[in-house]
N, C-alpha and C. Protein backbone atom coordinates (compact mmCIF):
# COMPACT_ATOMS: atom_id res chain seq x y z
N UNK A 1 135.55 25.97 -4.08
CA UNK A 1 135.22 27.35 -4.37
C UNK A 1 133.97 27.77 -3.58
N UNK A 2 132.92 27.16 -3.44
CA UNK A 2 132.05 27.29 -2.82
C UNK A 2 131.75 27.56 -1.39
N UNK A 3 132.91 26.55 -0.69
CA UNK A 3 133.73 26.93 0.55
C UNK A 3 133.91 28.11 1.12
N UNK A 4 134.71 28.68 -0.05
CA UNK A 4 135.40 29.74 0.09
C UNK A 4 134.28 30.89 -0.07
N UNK A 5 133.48 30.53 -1.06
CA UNK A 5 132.22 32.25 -0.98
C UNK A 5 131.91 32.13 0.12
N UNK A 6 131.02 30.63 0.81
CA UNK A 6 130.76 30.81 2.28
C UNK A 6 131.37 31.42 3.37
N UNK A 7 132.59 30.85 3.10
CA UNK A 7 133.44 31.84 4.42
C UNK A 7 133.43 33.21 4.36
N UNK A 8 133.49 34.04 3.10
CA UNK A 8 133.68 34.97 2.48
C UNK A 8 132.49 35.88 3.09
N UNK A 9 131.32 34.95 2.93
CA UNK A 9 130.05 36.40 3.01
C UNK A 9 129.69 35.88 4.70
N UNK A 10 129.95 34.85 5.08
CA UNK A 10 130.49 35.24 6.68
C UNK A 10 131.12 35.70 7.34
N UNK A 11 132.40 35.99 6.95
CA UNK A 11 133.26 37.09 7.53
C UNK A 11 132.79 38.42 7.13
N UNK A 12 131.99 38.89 5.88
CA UNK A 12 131.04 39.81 5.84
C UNK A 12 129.90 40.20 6.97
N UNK A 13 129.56 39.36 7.17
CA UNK A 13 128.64 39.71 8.08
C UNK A 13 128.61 39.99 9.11
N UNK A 14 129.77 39.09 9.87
CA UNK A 14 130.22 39.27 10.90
C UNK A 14 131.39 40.59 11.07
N UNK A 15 131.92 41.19 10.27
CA UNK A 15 132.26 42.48 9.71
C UNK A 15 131.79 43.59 9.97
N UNK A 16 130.02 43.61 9.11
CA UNK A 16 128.84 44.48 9.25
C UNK A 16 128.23 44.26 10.59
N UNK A 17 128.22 43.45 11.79
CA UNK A 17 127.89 43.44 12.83
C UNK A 17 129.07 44.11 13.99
N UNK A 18 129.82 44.20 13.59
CA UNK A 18 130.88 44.46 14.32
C UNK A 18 130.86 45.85 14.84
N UNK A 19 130.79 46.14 15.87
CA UNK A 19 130.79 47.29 16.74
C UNK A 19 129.24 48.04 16.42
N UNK A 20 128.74 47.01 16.23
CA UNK A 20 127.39 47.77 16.21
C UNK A 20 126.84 48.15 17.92
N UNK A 21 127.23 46.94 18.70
CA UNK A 21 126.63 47.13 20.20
C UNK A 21 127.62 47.82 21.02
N UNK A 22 127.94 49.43 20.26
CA UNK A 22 129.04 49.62 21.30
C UNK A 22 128.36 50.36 22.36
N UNK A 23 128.73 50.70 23.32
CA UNK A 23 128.02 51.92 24.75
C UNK A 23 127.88 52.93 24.28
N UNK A 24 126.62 53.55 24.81
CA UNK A 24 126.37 54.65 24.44
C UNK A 24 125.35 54.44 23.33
N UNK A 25 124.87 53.77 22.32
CA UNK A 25 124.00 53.89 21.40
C UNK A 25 122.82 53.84 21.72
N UNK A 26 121.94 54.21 20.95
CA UNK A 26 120.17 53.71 21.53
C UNK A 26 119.69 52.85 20.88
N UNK A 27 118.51 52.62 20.96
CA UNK A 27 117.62 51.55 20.68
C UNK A 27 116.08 51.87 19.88
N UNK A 28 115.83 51.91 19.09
CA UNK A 28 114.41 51.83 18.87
C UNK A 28 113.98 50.90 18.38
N UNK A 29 112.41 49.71 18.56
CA UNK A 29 112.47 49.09 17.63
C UNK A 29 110.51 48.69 17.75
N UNK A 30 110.27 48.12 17.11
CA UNK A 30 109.02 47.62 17.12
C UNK A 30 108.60 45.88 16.91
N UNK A 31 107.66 45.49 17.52
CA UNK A 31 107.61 43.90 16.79
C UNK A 31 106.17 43.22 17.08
N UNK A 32 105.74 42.36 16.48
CA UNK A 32 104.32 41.61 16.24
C UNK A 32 105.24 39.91 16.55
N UNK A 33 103.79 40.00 17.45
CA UNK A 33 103.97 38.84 17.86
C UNK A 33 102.11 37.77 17.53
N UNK A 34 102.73 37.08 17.92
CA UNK A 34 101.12 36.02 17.49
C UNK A 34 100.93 34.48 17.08
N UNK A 35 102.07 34.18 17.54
CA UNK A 35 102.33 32.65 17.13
C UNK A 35 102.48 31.61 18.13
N UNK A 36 102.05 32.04 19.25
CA UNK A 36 101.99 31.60 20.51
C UNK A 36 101.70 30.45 20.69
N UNK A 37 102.27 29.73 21.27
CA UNK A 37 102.17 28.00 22.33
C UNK A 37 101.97 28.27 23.82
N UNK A 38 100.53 27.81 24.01
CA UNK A 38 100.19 28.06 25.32
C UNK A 38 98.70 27.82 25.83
N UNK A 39 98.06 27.68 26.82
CA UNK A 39 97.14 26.94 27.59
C UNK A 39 96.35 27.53 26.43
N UNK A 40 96.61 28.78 26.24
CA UNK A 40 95.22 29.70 25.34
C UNK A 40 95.39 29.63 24.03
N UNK A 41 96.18 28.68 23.40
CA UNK A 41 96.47 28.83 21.97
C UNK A 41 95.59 28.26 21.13
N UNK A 42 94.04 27.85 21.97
CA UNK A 42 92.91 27.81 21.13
C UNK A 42 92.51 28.91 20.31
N UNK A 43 92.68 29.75 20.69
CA UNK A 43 92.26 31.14 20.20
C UNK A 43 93.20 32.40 19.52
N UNK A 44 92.83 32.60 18.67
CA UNK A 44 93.58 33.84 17.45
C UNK A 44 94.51 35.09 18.80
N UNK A 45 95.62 35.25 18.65
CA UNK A 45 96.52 36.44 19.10
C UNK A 45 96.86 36.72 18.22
N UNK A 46 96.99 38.32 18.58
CA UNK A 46 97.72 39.15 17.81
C UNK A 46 98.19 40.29 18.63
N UNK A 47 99.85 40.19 19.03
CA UNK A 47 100.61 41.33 19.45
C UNK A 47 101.58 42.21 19.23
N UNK A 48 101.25 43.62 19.43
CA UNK A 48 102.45 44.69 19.08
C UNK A 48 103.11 45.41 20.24
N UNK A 49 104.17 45.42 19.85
CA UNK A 49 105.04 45.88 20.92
C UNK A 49 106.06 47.50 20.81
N UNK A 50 106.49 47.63 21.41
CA UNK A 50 107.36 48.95 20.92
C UNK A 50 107.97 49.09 22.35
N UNK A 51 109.61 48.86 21.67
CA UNK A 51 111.04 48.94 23.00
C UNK A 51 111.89 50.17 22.68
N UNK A 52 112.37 50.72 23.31
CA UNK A 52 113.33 51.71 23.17
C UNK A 52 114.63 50.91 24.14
N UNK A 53 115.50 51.24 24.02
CA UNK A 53 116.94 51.10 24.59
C UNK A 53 118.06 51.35 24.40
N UNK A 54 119.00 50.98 25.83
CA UNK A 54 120.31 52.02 25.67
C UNK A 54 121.12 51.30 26.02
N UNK A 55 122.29 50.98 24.76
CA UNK A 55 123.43 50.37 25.23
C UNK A 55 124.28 51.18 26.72
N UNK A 56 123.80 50.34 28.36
CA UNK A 56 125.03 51.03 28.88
C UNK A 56 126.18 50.67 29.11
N UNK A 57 126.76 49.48 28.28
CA UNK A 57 128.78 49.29 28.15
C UNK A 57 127.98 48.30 26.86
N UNK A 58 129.55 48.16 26.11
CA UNK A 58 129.26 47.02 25.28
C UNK A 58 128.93 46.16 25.18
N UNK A 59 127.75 45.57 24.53
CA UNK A 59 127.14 44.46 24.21
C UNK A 59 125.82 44.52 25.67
N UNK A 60 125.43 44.95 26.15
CA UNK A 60 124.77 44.68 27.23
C UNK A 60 123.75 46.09 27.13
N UNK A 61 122.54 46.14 27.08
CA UNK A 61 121.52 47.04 26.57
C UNK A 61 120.58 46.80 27.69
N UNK A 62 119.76 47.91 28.19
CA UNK A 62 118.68 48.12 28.90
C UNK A 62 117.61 48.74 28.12
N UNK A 63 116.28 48.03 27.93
CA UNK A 63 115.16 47.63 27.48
C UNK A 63 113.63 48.31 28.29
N UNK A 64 113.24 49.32 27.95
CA UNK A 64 111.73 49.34 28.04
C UNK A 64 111.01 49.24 27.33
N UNK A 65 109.81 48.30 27.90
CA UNK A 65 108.58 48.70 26.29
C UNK A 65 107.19 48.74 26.81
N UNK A 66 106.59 48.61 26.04
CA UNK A 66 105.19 48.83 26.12
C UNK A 66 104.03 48.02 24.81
N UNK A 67 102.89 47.77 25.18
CA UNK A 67 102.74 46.34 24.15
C UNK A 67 100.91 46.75 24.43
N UNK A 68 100.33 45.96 23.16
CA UNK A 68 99.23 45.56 23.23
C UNK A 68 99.07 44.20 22.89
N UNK A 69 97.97 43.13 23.32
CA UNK A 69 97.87 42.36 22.97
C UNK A 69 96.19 41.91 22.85
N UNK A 70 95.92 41.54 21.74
CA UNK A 70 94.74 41.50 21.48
C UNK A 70 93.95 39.83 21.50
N UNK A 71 92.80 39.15 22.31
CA UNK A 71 92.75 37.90 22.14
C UNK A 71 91.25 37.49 21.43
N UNK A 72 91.01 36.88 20.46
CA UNK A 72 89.94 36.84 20.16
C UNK A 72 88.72 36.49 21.15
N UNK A 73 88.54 35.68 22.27
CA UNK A 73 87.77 35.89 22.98
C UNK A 73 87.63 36.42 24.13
N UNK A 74 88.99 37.08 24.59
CA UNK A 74 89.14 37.18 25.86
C UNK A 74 89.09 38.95 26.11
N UNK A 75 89.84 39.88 26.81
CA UNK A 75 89.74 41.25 26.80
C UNK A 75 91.42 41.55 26.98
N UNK A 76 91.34 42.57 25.71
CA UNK A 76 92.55 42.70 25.45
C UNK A 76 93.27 43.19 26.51
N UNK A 77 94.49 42.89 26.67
CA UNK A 77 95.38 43.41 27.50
C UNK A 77 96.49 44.76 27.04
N UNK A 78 97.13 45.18 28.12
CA UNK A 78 98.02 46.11 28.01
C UNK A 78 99.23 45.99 28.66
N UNK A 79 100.37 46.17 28.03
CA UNK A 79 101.52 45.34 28.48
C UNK A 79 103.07 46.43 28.78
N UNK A 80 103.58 46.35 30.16
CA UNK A 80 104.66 47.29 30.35
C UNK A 80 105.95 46.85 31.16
N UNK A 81 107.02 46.93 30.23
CA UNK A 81 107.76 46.27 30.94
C UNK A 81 109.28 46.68 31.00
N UNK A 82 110.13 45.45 31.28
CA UNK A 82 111.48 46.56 31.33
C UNK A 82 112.62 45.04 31.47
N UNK A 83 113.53 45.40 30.64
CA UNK A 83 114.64 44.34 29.98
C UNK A 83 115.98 44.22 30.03
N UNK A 84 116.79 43.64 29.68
CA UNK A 84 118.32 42.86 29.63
C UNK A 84 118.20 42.45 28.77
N UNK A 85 119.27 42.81 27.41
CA UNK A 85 119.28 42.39 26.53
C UNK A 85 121.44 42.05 26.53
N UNK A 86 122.02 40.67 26.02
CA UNK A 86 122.95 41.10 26.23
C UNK A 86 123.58 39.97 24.62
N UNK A 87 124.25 41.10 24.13
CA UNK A 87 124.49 40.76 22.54
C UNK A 87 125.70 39.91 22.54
N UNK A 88 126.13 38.75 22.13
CA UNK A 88 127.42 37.37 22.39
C UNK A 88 128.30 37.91 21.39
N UNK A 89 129.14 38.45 21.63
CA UNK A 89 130.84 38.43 20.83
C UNK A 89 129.93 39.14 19.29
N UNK A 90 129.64 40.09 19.47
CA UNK A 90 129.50 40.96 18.25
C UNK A 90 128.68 40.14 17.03
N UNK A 91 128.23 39.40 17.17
CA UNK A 91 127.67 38.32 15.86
C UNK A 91 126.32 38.65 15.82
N UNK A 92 125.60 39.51 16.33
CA UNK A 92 123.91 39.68 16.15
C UNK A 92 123.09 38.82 17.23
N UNK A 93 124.07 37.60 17.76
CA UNK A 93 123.11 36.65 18.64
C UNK A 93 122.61 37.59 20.06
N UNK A 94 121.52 37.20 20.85
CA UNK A 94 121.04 38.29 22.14
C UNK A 94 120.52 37.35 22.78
N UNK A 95 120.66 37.14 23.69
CA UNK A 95 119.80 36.82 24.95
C UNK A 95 119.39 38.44 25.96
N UNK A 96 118.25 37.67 26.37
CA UNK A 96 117.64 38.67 27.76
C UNK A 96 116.51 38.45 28.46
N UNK A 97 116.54 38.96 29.49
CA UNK A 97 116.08 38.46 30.36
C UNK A 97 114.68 39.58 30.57
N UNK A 98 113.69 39.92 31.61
CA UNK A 98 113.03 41.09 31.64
C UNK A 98 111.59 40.71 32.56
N UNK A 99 111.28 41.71 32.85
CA UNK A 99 110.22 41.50 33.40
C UNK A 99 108.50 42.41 32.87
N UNK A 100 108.12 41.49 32.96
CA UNK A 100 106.56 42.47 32.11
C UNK A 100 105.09 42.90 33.25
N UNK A 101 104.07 43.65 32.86
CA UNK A 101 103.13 43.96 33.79
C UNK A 101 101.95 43.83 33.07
N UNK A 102 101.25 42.39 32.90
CA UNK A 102 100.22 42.83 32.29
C UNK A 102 98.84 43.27 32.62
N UNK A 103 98.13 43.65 32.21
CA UNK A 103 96.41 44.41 32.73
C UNK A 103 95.59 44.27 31.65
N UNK A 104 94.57 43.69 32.36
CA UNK A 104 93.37 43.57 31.05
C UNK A 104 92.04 43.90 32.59
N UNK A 105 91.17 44.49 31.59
CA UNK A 105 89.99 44.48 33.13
C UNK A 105 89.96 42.72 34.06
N UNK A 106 89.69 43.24 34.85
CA UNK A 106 89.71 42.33 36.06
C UNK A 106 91.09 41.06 36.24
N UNK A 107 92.51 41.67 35.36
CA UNK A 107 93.90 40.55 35.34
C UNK A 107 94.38 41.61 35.61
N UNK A 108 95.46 41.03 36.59
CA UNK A 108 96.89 42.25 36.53
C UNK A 108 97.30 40.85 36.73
N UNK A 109 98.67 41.13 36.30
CA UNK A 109 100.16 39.89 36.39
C UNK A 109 101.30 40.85 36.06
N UNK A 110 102.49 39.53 36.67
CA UNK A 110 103.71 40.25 36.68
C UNK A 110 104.13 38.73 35.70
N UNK A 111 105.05 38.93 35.08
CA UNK A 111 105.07 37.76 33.69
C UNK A 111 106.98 38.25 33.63
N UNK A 112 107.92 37.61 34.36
CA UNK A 112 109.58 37.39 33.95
C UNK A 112 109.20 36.55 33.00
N UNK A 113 110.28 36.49 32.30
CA UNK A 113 110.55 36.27 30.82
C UNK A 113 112.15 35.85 30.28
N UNK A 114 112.40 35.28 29.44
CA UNK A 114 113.63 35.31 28.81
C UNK A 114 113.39 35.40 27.26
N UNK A 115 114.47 35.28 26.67
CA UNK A 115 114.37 35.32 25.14
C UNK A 115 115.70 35.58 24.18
N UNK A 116 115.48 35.24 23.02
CA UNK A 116 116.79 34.65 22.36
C UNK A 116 116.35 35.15 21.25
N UNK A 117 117.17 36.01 20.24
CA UNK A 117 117.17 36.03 18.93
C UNK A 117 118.68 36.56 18.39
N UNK A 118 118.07 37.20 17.30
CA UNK A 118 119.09 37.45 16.24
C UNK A 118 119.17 39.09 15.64
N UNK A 119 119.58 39.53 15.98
CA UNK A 119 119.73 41.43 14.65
C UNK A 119 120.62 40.63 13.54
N UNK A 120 119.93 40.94 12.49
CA UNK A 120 120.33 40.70 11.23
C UNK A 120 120.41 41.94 10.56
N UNK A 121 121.51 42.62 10.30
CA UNK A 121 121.84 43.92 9.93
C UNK A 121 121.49 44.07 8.38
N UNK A 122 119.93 45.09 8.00
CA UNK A 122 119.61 45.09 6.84
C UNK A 122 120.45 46.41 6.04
N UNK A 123 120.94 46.95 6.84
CA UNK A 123 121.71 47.89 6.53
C UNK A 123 122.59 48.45 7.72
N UNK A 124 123.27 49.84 7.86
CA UNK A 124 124.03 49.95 8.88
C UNK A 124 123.31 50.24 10.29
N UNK A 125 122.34 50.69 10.12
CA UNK A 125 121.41 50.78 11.39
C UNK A 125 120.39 49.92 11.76
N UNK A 126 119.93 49.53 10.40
CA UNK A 126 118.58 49.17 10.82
C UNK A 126 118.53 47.17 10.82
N UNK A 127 118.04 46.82 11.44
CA UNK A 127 117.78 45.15 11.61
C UNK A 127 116.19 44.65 11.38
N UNK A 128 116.71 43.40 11.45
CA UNK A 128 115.38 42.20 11.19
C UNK A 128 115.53 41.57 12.39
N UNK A 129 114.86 41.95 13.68
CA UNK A 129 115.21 40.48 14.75
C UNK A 129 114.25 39.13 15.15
N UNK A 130 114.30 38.52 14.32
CA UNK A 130 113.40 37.10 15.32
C UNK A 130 113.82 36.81 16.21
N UNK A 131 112.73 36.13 17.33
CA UNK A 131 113.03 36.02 18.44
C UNK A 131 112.01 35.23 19.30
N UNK A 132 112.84 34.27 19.34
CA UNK A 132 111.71 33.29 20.39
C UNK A 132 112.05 34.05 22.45
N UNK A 133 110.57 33.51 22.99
CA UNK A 133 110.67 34.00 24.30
C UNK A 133 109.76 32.75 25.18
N UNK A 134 109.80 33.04 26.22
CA UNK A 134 109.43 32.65 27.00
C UNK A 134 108.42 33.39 27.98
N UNK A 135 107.57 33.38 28.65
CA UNK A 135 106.84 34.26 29.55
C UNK A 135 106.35 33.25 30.64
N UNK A 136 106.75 33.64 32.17
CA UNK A 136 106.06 33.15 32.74
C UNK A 136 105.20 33.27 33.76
N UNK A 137 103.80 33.03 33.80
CA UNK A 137 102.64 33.82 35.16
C UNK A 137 103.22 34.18 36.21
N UNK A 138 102.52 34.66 37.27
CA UNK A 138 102.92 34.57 38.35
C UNK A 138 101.70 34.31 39.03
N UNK A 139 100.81 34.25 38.67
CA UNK A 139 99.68 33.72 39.13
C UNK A 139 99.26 32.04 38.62
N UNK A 140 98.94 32.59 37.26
CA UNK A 140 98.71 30.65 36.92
C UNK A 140 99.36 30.23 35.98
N UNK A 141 99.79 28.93 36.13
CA UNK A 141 100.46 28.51 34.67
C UNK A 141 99.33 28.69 33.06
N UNK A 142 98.27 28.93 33.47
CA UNK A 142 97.45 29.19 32.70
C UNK A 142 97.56 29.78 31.59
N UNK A 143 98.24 30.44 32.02
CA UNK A 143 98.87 32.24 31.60
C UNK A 143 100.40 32.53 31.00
N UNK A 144 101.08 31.30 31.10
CA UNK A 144 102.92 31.25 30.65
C UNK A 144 102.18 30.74 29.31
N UNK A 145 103.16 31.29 28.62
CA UNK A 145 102.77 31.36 26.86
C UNK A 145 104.70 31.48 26.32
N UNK A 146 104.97 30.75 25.12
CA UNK A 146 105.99 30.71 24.78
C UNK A 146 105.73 31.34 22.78
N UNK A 147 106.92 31.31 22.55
CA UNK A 147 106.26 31.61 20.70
C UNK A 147 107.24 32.50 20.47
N UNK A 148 107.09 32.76 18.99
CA UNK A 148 107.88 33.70 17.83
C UNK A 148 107.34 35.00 18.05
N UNK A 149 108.53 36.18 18.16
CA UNK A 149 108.21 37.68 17.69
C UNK A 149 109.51 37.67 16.54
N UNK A 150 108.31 38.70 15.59
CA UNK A 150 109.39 39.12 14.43
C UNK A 150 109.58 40.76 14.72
N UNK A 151 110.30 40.96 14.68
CA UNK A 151 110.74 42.81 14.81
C UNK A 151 111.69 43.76 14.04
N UNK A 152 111.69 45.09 14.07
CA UNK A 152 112.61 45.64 13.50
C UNK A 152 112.89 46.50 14.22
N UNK A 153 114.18 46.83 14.27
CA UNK A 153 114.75 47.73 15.20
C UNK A 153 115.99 48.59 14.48
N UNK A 154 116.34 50.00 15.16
CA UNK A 154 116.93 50.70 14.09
C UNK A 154 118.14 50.85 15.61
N UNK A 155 119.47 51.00 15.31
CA UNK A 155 120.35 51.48 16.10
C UNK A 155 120.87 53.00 15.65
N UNK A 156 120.43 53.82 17.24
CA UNK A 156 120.88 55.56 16.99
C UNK A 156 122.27 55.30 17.25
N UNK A 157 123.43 55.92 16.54
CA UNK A 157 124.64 56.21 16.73
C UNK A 157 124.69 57.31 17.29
N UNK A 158 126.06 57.35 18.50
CA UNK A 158 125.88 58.05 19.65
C UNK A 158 127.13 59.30 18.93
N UNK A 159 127.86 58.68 18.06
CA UNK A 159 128.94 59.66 17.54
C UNK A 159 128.55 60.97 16.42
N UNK A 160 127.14 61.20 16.24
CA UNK A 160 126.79 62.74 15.08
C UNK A 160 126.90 62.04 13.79
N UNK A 161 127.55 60.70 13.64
CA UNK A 161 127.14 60.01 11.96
C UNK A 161 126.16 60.05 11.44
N UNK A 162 125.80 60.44 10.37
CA UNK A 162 124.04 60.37 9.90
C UNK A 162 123.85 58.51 9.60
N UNK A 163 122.67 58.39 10.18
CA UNK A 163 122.11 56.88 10.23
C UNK A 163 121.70 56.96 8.73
């Protein structure tokens, strides 16, 4: 019996995910990051981000954002960038790929990236996504930092449905 609820509220879910990434929808979402593994992970981070995007065919989304990141000893940076996000057989899973620009007085870098998470549909629009990433310098390895973002993101429906 137990079996059977499992299967049950998985085919639910996978149900409620279903045609969520169709073409044409948008993207809004926000996320904090700060759990970072990396040369600098002596020291306290704390980062916010904010992406907008647009499904253009199914399952495959284009990504801009824009970010702060704050370091306890260092000078905060400012972060701008632009993404590939591409969602696996309707189930919430994402990979993507992207590239970032960061600037803090006297740093500029260009920082490609990958990253992997999850939309966990808290309702019909709106999600929970964790998401591990990757970042890497282009100047020093100094500077490639890996770690957890938690986020939320809302999907605009492109068809006049009220969200």
């Amino acid at each position: 019996m137990k079996k059977i609820a499992l299967f049950v509220m998985a085919l639910m879910m996978s149900v409620a995910a279903n045609a969520q990434f169709e073409e044409g929808k948008g993207y809004l979402g926000a996320s904090l990051s700060g759990l970072d593994l990396s040369s600098q992970a002596k020291q306290f981070h704390f980062g916010l981000n904010a992406k907008a995007g647009y499904l253009f065919m199914d399952n495959l989304m284009g990504l801009a954002e824009i970010g702060f990141d704050h370091w306890q000893h260092d000078a905060d940076q400012f972060v701008l960038g632009a993404a590939g996000r591409y969602y696996l057989d309707q189930n919430g899973i994402f990979l993507g790929a992207g590239l970032k620009y960061k600037h803090a007085p006297g740093y500029n870098d260009l920082l490609p990236g990958v990253h992997a998470g999850y939309a966990f549909f808290v309702s019909r629009t709106v999600t929970i996504e964790p998401e591990l990433y990757f970042d890497l310098s282009t100047k020093s390895s100094d500077y490639m930092c890996y770690g957890l973002r938690i986020g939320v993101g809302v999907y605009l429906f492109k068809d006049g449905r009220k969200n």
